[in-house]
Every structure is written in structure tokens, then in C-alpha cells.
Protein backbone atom coordinates (compact mmCIF):
# COMPACT_ATOMS: atom_id res chain seq x y z
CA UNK A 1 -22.63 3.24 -49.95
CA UNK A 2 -23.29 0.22 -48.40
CA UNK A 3 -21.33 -0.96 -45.32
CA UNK A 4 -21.59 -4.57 -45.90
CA UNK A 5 -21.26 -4.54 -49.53
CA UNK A 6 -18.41 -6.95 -50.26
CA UNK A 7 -14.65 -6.08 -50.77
CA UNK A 8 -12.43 -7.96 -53.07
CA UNK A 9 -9.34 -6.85 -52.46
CA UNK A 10 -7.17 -9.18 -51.85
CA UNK A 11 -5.45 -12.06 -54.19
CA UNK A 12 -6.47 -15.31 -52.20
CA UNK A 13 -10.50 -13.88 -52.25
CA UNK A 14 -12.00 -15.05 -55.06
CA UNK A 15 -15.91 -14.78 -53.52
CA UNK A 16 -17.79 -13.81 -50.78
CA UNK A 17 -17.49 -16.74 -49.35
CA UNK A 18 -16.58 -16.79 -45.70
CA UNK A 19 -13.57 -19.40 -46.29
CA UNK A 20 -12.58 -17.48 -49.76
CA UNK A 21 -9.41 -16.05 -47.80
CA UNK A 22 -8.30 -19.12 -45.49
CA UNK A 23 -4.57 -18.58 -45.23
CA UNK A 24 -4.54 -15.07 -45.19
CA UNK A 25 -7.58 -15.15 -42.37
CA UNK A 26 -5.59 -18.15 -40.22
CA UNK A 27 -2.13 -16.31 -40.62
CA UNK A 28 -4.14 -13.78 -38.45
CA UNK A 29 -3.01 -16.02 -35.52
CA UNK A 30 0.35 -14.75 -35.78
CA UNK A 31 -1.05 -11.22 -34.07
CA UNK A 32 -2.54 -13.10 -31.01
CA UNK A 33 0.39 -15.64 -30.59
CA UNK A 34 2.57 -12.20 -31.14
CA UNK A 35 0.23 -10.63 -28.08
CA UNK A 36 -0.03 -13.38 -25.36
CA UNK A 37 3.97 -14.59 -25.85
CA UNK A 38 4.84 -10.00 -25.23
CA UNK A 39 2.42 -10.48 -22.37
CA UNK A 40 4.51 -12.55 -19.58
CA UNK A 41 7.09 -10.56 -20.33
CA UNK A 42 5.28 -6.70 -19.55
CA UNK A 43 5.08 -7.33 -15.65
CA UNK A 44 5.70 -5.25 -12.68
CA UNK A 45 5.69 -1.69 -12.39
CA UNK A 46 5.73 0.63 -14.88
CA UNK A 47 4.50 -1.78 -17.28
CA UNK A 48 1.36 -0.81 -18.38
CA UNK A 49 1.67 0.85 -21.06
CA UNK A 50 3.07 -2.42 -22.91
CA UNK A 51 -0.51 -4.20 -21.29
CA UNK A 52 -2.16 -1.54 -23.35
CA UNK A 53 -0.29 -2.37 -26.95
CA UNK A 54 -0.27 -6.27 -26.24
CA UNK A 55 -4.08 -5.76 -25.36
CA UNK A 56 -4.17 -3.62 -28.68
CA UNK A 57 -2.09 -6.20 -30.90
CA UNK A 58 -4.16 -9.27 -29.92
CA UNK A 59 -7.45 -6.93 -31.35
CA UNK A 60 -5.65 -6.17 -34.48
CA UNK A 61 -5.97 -10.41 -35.15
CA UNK A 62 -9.48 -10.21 -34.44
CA UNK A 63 -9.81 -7.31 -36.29
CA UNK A 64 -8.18 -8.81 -39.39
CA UNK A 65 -9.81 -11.87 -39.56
CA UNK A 66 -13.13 -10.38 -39.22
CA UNK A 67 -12.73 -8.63 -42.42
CA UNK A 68 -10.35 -11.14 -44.40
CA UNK A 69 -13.75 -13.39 -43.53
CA UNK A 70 -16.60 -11.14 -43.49
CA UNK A 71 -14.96 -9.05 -46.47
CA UNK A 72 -17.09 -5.87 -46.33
CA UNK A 73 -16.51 -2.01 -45.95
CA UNK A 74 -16.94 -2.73 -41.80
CA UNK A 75 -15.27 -5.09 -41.07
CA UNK A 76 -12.78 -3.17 -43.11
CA UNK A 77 -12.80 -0.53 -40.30
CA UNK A 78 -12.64 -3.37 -37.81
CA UNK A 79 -9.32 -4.19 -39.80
CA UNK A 80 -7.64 -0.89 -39.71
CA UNK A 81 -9.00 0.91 -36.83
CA UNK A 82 -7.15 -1.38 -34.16
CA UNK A 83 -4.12 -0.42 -36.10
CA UNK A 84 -4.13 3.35 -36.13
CA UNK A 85 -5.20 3.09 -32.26
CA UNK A 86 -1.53 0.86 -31.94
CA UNK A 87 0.54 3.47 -33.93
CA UNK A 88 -0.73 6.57 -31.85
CA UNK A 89 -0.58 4.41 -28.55
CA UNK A 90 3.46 3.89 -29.08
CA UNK A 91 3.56 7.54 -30.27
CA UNK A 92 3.04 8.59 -27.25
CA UNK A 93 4.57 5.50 -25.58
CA UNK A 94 8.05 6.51 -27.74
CA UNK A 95 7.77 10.31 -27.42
CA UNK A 96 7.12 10.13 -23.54
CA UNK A 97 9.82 7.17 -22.40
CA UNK A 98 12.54 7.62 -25.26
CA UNK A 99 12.74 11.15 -25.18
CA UNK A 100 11.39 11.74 -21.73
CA UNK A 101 8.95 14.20 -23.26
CA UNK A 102 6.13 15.25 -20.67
CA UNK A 103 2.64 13.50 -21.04
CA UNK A 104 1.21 16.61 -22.74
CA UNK A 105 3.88 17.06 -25.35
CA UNK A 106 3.66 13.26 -26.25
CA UNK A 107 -0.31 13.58 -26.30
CA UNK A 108 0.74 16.75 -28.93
CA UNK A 109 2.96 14.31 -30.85
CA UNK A 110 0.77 11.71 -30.72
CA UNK A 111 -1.72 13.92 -32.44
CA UNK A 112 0.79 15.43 -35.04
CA UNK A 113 0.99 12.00 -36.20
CA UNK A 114 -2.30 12.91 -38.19
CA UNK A 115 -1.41 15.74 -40.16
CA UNK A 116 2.01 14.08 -40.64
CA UNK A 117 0.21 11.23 -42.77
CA UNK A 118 -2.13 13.14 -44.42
CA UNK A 119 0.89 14.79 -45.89
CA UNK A 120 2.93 12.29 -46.29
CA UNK A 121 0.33 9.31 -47.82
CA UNK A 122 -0.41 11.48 -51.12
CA UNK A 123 3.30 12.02 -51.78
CA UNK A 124 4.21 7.68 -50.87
CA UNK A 125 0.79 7.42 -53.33
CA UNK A 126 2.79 8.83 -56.12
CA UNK A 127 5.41 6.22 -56.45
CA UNK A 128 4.39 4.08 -59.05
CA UNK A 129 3.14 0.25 -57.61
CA UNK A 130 2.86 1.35 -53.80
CA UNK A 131 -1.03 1.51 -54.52
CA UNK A 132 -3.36 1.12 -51.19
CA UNK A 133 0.33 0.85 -48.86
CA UNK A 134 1.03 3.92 -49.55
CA UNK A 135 -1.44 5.05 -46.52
CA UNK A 136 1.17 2.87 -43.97
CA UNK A 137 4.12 4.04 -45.63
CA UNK A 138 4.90 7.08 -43.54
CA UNK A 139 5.06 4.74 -40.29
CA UNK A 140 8.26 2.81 -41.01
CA UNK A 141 9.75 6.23 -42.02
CA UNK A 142 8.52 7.64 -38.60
CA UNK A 143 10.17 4.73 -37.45
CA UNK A 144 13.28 5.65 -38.67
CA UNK A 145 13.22 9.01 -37.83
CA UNK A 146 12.94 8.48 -34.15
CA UNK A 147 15.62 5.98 -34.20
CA UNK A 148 17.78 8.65 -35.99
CA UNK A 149 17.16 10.91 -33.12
CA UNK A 150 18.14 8.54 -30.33
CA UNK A 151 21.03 7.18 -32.31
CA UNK A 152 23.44 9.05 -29.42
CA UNK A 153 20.78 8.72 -26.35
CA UNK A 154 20.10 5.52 -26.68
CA UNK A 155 21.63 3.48 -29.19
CA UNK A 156 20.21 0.19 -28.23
CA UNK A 157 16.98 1.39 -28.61
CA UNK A 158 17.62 3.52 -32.10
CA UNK A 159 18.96 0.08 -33.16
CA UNK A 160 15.77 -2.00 -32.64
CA UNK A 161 13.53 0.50 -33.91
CA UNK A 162 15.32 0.15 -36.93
CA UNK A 163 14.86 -3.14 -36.73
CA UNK A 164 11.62 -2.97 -36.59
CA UNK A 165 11.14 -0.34 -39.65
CA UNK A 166 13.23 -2.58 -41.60
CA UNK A 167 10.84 -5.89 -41.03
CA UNK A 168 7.57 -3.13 -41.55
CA UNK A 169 8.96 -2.21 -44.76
CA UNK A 170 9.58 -5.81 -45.93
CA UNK A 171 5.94 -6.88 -44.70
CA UNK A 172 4.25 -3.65 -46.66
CA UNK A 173 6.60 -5.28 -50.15
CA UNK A 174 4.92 -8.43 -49.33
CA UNK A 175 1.58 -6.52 -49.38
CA UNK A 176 2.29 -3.99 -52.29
CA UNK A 177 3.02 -7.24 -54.22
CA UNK A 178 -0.03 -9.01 -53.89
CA UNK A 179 -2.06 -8.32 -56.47
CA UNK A 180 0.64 -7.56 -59.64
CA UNK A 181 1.75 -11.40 -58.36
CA UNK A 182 -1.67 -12.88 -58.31
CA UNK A 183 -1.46 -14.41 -61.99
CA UNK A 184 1.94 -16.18 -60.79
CA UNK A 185 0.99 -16.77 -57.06
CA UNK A 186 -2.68 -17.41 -57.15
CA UNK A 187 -2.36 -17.87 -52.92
CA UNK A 188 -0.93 -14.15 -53.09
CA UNK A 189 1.35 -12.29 -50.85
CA UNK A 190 -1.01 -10.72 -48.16
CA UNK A 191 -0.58 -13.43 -45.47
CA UNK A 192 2.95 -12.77 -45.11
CA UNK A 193 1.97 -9.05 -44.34
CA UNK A 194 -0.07 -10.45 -41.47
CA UNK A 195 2.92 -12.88 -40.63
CA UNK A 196 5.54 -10.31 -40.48
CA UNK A 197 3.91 -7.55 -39.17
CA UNK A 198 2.99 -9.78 -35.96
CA UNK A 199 6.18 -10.46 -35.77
CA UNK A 200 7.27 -6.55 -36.07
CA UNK A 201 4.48 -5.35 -33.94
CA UNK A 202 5.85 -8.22 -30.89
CA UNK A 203 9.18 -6.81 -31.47
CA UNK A 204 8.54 -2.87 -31.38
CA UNK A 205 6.60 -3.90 -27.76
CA UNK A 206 9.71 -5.88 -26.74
CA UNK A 207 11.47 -2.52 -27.93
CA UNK A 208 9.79 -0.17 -25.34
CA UNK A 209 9.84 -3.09 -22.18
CA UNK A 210 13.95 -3.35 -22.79
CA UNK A 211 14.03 0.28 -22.72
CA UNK A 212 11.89 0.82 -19.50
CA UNK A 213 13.66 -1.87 -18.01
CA UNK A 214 17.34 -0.24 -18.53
CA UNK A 215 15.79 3.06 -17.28
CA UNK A 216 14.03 1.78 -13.91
């Protein structure tokens, strides 16, 4: 297996060109503009831990448009490794501030988060048309979950994380539908994943900084 080899997975691609994916490489803007508009707004004390995901959301854009440009198994990594490291930061972000969990039960959540997927993924991977999006399927329902659980505690915050699963599962339609749309759509449906999940990724920071500014 060959690292570089290129990857055509996408719609828009249709060659290994770097400019084969234009819109859905530009529409990786939307994760930095997402990043440095959150940033202002984590100062002050008690703040870094909302530094840490803007830092992490404004890598995801690189990340992305490294492999929707150089499409090939690495830069594939490059793509999806940024994103794991943002879902197990706000694990532990969520487990530790919403439930006021102790730093080494929210590290132990924060690692339960892997055996949680790899039993969820295979069972998402069975309804028929998820394909690939099956494997970030579990994380709106995670999502949900926790806002379930601080429906009573903390209802403003239950309310926009399920705000935020709600716009995550709308982005991963937009990217289940790319390729069965392709013949209609030739532009696909990938950039609006990129689109909206900057968008939800802003908003589930702006989640945590309302909450650790009501409890401060």
C-alpha cells in the first residue's frame, strides 16, 4: 500500500489534479473563518480549553484541504486525524465542565469514546446508503446523549448540543449523498459537509464558552 497513491473519493474529483476538487478544497475556509471568529470570544480565565478546540478547528481546514488537493492515503490521515483529536478534546471538555466529572474520570470517558465507536460504526455501517459516514455517525448520537443527560442540569446547554447534533447530522446527509447524486449534481454534495460542519464545530465551541461563562 502506497501512501501517496491517489484517492478518488469524492464527486467534484475527477483526476489527480491538484485543482480537481476546487469548491470542496476552498469551502475548507469555512473551518478557519469558523476558528479565528470563536477565538475573540474564548478570553480570560478559564478559557483555555476553548484556545485548544479553536486551535484544533482551524487545523481541521488545513487538514482538509491538504487532502481534498493532494488526494492521497496521507493526506487522508491529515484529513481525519485533526478531527478525532477535536471529538476526544470536547469529550473531556463536556464530561469535565457539564457534568463536573473530575479530570481523571473525563480522561476515562474521553477514552471510552474508542470502544464506543468501534461498536457503534459496524452497526451505523449496516443501514443501507450511510456508506463511509457511518464511521462519524456515533458522534451526533453521543451528542444527543449528553444533551439528554443535562436536559434537567442544564437545559441551556442540553439545548445547544442538540443543536449542534442536529446541524452534524444534516452535514453527514449532505456527505452520505454525494456520490448516489453525482450523475445529477456533477459539483456533488461534499462541500456543504465542510460548510456546515464549520459552522457546527464554531457552535459546539460557543456551546462550552456560554456554559463556563454562566458557571464562573
Amino acid at each position: 500500500m502506497s501512501w501517496l497513491a491517489p484517492v478518488d473519493a469524492y464527486c467534484e474529483r475527477t483526476g489527480p489534479e491538484y485543482w480537481s476538487e476546487p469548491v470542496n478544497a476552498l469551502t475548507n475556509l469555512a473551518f478557519l473563518i469558523a476558528a479565528l471568529l470563536v477565538w475573540p470570544r474564548l478570553k480570560g480565565p478559564g478559557m483555555a480549553m476553548g484556545r485548544a478546540l479553536a486551535g484544533v478547528l482551524f487545523v481541521i481546514g488545513i487538514g482538509s484541504w491538504l487532502f481534498h488537493t493532494h488526494a492521497n492515503r496521507l493526506t487522508g490521515l491529515m484529513d481525519v486525524l485533526p478531527i478525532l483529536g477535536f471529538i476526544l478534546l470536547y469529550v473531556f471538555a463536556a464530561t469535565r465542565d457539564y457534568f463536573g466529572a473530575r479530570p481523571w474520570v473525563a480522561a476515562l470517558a474521553t477514552v471510552g469514546f474508542i470502544p464506543y465507536a468501534a461498536a457503534t460504526v459496524p452497526l451505523f455501517a449496516m443501514i443501507p446508503g450511510l456508506g463511509s459516514s457511518a464511521s462519524y455517525a456515533p458522534v451526533p448520537l453521543l451528542i444527543l446523549i449528553y444533551a439528554a443527560l443535562l436536559r434537567n442540569r442544564l437545559p441551556e446547554t442540553a439545548r445547544g448540543l442538540a443543536i449542534g447534533a442536529g446541524i452534524l447530522i444534516a452535514s453527514l446527509a449532505f456527505r452520505t449523498l454525494d456520490q448516489p447524486l453525482c450523475g445529477a449534481l456533477p459539483l456533488g454534495t461534499h462541500f456543504m459537509w465542510h460548510v456546515l460542519n464549520a459552522v457546527m464545530l464554531g457552535w459546539m465551541i460557543e456551546v462550552w464558552r456560554r456554559h463556563r461563562t454562566r458557571a464562573s
